[in-house]
Protein backbone atom coordinates (compact mmCIF):
# COMPACT_ATOMS: atom_id res chain seq x y z
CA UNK A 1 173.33 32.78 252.26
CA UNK A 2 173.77 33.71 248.88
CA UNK A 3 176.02 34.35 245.72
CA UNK A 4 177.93 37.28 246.08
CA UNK A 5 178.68 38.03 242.31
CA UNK A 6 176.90 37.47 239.36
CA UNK A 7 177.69 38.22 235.80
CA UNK A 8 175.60 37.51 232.63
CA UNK A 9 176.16 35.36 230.08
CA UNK A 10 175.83 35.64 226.56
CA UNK A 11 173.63 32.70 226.24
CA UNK A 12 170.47 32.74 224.55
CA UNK A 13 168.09 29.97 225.60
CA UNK A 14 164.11 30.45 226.09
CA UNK A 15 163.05 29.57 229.14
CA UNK A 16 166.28 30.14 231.57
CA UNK A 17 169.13 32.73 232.12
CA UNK A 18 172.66 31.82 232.34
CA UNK A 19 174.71 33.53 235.08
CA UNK A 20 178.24 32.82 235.82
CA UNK A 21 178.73 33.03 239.79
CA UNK A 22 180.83 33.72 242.58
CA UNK A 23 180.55 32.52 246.50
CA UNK A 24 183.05 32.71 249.05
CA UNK A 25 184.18 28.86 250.57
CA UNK A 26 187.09 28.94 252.92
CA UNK A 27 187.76 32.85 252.78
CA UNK A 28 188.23 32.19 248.56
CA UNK A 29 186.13 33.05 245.76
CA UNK A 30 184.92 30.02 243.94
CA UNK A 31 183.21 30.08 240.82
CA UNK A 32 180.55 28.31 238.90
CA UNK A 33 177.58 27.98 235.94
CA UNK A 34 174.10 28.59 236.91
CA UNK A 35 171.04 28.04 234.73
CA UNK A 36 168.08 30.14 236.59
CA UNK A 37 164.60 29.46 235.10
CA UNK A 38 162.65 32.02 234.15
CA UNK A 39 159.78 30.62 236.25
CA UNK A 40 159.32 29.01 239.63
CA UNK A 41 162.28 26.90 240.95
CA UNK A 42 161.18 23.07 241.82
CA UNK A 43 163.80 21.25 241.27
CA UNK A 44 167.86 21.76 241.38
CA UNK A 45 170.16 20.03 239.37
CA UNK A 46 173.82 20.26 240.67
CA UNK A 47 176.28 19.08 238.15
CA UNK A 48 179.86 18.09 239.20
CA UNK A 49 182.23 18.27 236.83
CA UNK A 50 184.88 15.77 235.63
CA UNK A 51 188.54 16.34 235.07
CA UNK A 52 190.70 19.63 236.14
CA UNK A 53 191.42 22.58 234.19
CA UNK A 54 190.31 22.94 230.58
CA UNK A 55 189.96 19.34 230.69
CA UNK A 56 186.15 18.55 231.24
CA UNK A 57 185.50 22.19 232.38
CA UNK A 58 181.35 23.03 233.24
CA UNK A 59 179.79 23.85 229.60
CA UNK A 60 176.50 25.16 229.04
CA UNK A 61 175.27 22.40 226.61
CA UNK A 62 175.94 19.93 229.43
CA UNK A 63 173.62 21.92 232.18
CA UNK A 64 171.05 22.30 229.42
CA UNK A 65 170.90 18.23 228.91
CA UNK A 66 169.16 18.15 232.46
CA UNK A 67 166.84 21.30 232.50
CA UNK A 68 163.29 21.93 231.88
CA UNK A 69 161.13 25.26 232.64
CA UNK A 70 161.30 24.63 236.28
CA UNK A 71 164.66 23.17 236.70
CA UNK A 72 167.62 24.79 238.12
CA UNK A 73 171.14 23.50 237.23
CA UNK A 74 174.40 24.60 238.29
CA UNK A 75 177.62 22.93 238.35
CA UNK A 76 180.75 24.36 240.20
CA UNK A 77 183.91 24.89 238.78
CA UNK A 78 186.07 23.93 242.22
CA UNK A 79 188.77 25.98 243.28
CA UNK A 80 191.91 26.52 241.47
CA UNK A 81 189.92 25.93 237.93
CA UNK A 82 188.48 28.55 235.54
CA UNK A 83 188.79 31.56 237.76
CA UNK A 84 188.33 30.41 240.94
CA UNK A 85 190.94 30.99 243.65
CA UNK A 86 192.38 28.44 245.26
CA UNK A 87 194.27 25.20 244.56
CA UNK A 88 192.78 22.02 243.06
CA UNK A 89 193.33 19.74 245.94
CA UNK A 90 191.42 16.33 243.78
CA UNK A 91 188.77 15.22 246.61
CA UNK A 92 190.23 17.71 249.35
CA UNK A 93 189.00 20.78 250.40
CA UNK A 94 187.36 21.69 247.18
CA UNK A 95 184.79 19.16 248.62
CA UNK A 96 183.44 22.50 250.25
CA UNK A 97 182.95 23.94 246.93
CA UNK A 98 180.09 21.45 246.28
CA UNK A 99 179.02 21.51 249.83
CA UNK A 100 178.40 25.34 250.15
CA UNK A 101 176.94 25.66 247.21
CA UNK A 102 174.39 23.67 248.03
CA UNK A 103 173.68 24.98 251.02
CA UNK A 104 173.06 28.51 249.14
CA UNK A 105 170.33 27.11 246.92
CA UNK A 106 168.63 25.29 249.39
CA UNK A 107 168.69 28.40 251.69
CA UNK A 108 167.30 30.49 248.57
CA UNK A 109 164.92 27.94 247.29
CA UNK A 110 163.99 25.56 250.37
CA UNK A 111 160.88 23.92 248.43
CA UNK A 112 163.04 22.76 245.36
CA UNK A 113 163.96 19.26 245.40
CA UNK A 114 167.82 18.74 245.03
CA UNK A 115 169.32 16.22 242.90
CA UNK A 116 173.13 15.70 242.23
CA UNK A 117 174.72 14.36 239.34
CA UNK A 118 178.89 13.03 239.39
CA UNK A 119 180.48 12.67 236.33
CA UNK A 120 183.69 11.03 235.91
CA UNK A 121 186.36 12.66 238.71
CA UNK A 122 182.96 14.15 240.08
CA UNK A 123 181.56 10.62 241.09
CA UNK A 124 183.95 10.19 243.80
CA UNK A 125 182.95 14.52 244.56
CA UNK A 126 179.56 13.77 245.01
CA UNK A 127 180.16 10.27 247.03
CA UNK A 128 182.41 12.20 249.43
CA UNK A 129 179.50 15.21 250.11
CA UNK A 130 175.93 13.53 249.21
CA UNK A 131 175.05 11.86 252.47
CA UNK A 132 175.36 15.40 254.49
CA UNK A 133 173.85 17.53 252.22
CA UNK A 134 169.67 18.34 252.05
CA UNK A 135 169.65 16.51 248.82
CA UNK A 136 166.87 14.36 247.26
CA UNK A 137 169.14 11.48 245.01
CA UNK A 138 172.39 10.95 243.70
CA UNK A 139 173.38 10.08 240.08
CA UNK A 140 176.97 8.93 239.79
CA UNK A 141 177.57 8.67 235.81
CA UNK A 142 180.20 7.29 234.64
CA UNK A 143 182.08 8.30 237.84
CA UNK A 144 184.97 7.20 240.01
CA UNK A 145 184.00 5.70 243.41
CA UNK A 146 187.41 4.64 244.50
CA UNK A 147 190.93 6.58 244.12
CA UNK A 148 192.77 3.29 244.63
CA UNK A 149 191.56 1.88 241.61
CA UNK A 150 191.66 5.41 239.60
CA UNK A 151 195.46 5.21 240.44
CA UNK A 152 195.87 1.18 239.24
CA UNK A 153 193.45 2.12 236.15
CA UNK A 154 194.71 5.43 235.14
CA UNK A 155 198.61 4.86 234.91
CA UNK A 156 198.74 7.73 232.69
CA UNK A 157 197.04 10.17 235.86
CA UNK A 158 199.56 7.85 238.18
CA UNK A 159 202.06 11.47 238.16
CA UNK A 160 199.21 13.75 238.28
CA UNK A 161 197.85 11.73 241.53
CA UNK A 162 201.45 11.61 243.31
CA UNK A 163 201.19 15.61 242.75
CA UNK A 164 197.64 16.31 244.33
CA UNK A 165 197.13 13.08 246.62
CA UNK A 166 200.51 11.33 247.07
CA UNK A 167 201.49 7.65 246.37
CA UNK A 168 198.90 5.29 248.25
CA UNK A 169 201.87 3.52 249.92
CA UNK A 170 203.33 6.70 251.48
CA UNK A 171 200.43 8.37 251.77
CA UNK A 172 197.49 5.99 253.04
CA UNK A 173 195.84 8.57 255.45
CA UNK A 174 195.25 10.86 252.40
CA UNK A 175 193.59 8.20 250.58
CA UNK A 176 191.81 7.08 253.53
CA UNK A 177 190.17 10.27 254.12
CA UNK A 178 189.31 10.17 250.14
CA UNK A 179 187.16 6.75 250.86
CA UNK A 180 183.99 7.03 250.20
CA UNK A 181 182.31 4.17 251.40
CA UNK A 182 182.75 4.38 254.64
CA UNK A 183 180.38 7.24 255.01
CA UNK A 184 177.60 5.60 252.92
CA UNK A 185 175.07 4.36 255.00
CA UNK A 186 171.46 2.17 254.51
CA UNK A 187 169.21 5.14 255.04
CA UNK A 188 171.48 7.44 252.44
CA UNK A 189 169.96 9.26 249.93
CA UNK A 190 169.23 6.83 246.67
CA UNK A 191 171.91 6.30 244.50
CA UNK A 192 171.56 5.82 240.81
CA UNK A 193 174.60 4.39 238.89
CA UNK A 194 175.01 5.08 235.18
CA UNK A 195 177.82 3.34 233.37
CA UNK A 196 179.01 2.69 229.99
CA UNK A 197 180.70 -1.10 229.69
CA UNK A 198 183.13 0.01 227.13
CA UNK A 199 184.22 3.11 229.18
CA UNK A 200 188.13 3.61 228.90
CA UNK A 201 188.43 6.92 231.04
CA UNK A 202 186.98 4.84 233.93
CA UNK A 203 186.44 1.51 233.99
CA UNK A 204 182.96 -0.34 234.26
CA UNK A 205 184.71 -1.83 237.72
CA UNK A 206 184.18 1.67 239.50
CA UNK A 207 180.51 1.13 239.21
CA UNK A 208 180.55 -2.71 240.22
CA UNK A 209 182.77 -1.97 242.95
CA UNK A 210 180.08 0.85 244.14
CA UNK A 211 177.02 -1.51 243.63
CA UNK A 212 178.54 -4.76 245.73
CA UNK A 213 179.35 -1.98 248.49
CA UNK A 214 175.89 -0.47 248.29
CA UNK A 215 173.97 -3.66 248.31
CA UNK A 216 176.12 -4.99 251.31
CA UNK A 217 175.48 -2.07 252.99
CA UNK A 218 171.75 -1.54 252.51
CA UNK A 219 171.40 1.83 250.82
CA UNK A 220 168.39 2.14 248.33
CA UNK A 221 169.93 2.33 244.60
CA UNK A 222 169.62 1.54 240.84
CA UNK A 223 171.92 1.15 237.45
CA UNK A 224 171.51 1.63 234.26
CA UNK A 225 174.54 0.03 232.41
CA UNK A 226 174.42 1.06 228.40
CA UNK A 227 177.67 -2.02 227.82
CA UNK A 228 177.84 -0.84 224.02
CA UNK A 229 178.86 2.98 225.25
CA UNK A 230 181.90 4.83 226.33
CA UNK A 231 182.53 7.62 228.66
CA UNK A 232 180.38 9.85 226.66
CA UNK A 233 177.67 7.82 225.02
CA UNK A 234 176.94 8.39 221.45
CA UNK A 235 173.83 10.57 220.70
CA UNK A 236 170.85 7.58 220.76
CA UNK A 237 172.17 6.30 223.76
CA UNK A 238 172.89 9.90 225.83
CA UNK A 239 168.71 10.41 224.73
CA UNK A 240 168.55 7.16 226.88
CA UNK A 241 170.49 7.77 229.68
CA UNK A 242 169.01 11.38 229.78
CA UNK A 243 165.73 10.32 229.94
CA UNK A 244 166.65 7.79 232.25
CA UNK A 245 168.06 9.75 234.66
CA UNK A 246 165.32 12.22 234.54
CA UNK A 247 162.40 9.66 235.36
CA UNK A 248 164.68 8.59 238.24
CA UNK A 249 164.59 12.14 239.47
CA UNK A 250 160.69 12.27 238.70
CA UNK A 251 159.91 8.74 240.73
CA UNK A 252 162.37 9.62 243.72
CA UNK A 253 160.78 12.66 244.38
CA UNK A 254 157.28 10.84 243.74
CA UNK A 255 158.26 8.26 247.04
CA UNK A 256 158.43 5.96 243.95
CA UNK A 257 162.06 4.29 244.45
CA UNK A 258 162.07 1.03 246.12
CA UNK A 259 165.37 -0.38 246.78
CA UNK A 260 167.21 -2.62 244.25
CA UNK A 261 167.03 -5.86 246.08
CA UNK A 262 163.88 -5.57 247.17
CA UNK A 263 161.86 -3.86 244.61
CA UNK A 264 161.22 -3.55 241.05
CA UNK A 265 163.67 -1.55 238.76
């Protein structure tokens, strides 16, 4: 397995090159961002991106927040965005656009540890693909973890989630199949849950609602709640949730993550 296409990008940073890519998921051409090292691959990064279209679209400055010389990062664009063919089905089959691109880098780097990180709409992307994938953690920041409360949060997305899903009441199955927790199991990868308490895009609730389901249902996982911080946290606090999320990735790979309620944070 591998990328089919890739095409430079004019994007000058020292230690990696940035390549925009194409592989083929589902007979389409899906696109996405990857930041190759310059040196030996160890660990893999896989961002997935919030929002749809233009809105919250894979940037280079975000994939260079979670690289060092050794680090990997690429985050997809899913189908039907930026170029890549398809249609945006929100938590439907673009799920495979996460899934197989995975798959590539472990096939072409099967050493590298593999961590993913859910932002916003991509919190409920990762939660739906993490547990079947050869990954090493999962960092859901700032991210949705259940549809039915995106759609009694967001009643400005209410139209946009009729569109792509369907109204929960007519269409249950849909968001059935969109439920994440059901899936999640106690011997899951290790979750790490990054939230801002003053988040308006998506509410601190997502991530309490994720850690009462995780801690009923055993899996090993930790937060890190900034309350004073929005969606985006302002520049002091992103150097702290950065660095937090980056010693996570260090001690997980290290066998140093101990579950939440029976361990030390």
């Amino acid at each position: 397995m591998d990328f089919m296409h890739k095409k430079r990008m004019p994007i000058e940073v020292p230690d990696h090159t940035f390549e925009e890519v194409t592989y083929k998921v589902d007979g389409i051409n899906v696109r996405g961002l990857l930041m190759q090292p310059h040196k030996n691959v160890k660990r893999i990064v896989v961002y997935l991106r919030g929002g749809k279209g233009q809105v919250g679209k894979v940037r280079a400055g975000r994939l260079m927040q979670f690289s060092d010389a050794q680090t990997l990062v690429f985050g997809p664009y899913y189908r039907g965005n930026n170029g890549s063919e398809g249609k945006d089905e929100f938590y439907g089959r673009d799920l495979n656009d996460v899934t197989v691109a995975i798959r590539i880098l472990n096939t072409l780097y099967p050493e590298a540890y593999i961590h993913m990180i859910g932002f916003s709409r991509g919190g409920l992307q990762g939660l739906l693909t993490f547990q079947d994938l050869p990954i090493t953690s999962y960092i859901i920041w700032g991210g949705v973890s259940d549809i039915r409360l995106m759609y009694e949060e967001r009643i400005d997305l209410r139209g946009m989630l009729r569109r792509m899903v369907g109204h929960p009441k007519k269409k249950e199955n849909a968001y059935k199949q969109r439920d994440a927790i059901t899936n999640i199991h106690a011997d899951s990868p290790p979750i790490l849950i990054v939230h801002g308490g003053k988040d308006k895009q998506v509410g601190i609730h997502q991530a309490y609602y994720l850690e009462t389901q995780l801690k009923h249902i055993g899996t090993t996982y930790q937060t890190f709640y900034q309350m004073d911080e929005g969606h985006v946290p302002r520049p002091f606090a992103m150097k702290k949730a950065l660095a937090t999320v980056k010693q996570w990735m260090a001690q997980v790979e290290k066998n140093k993550i101990l579950n939440k309620a029976h361990g030390p944070q």
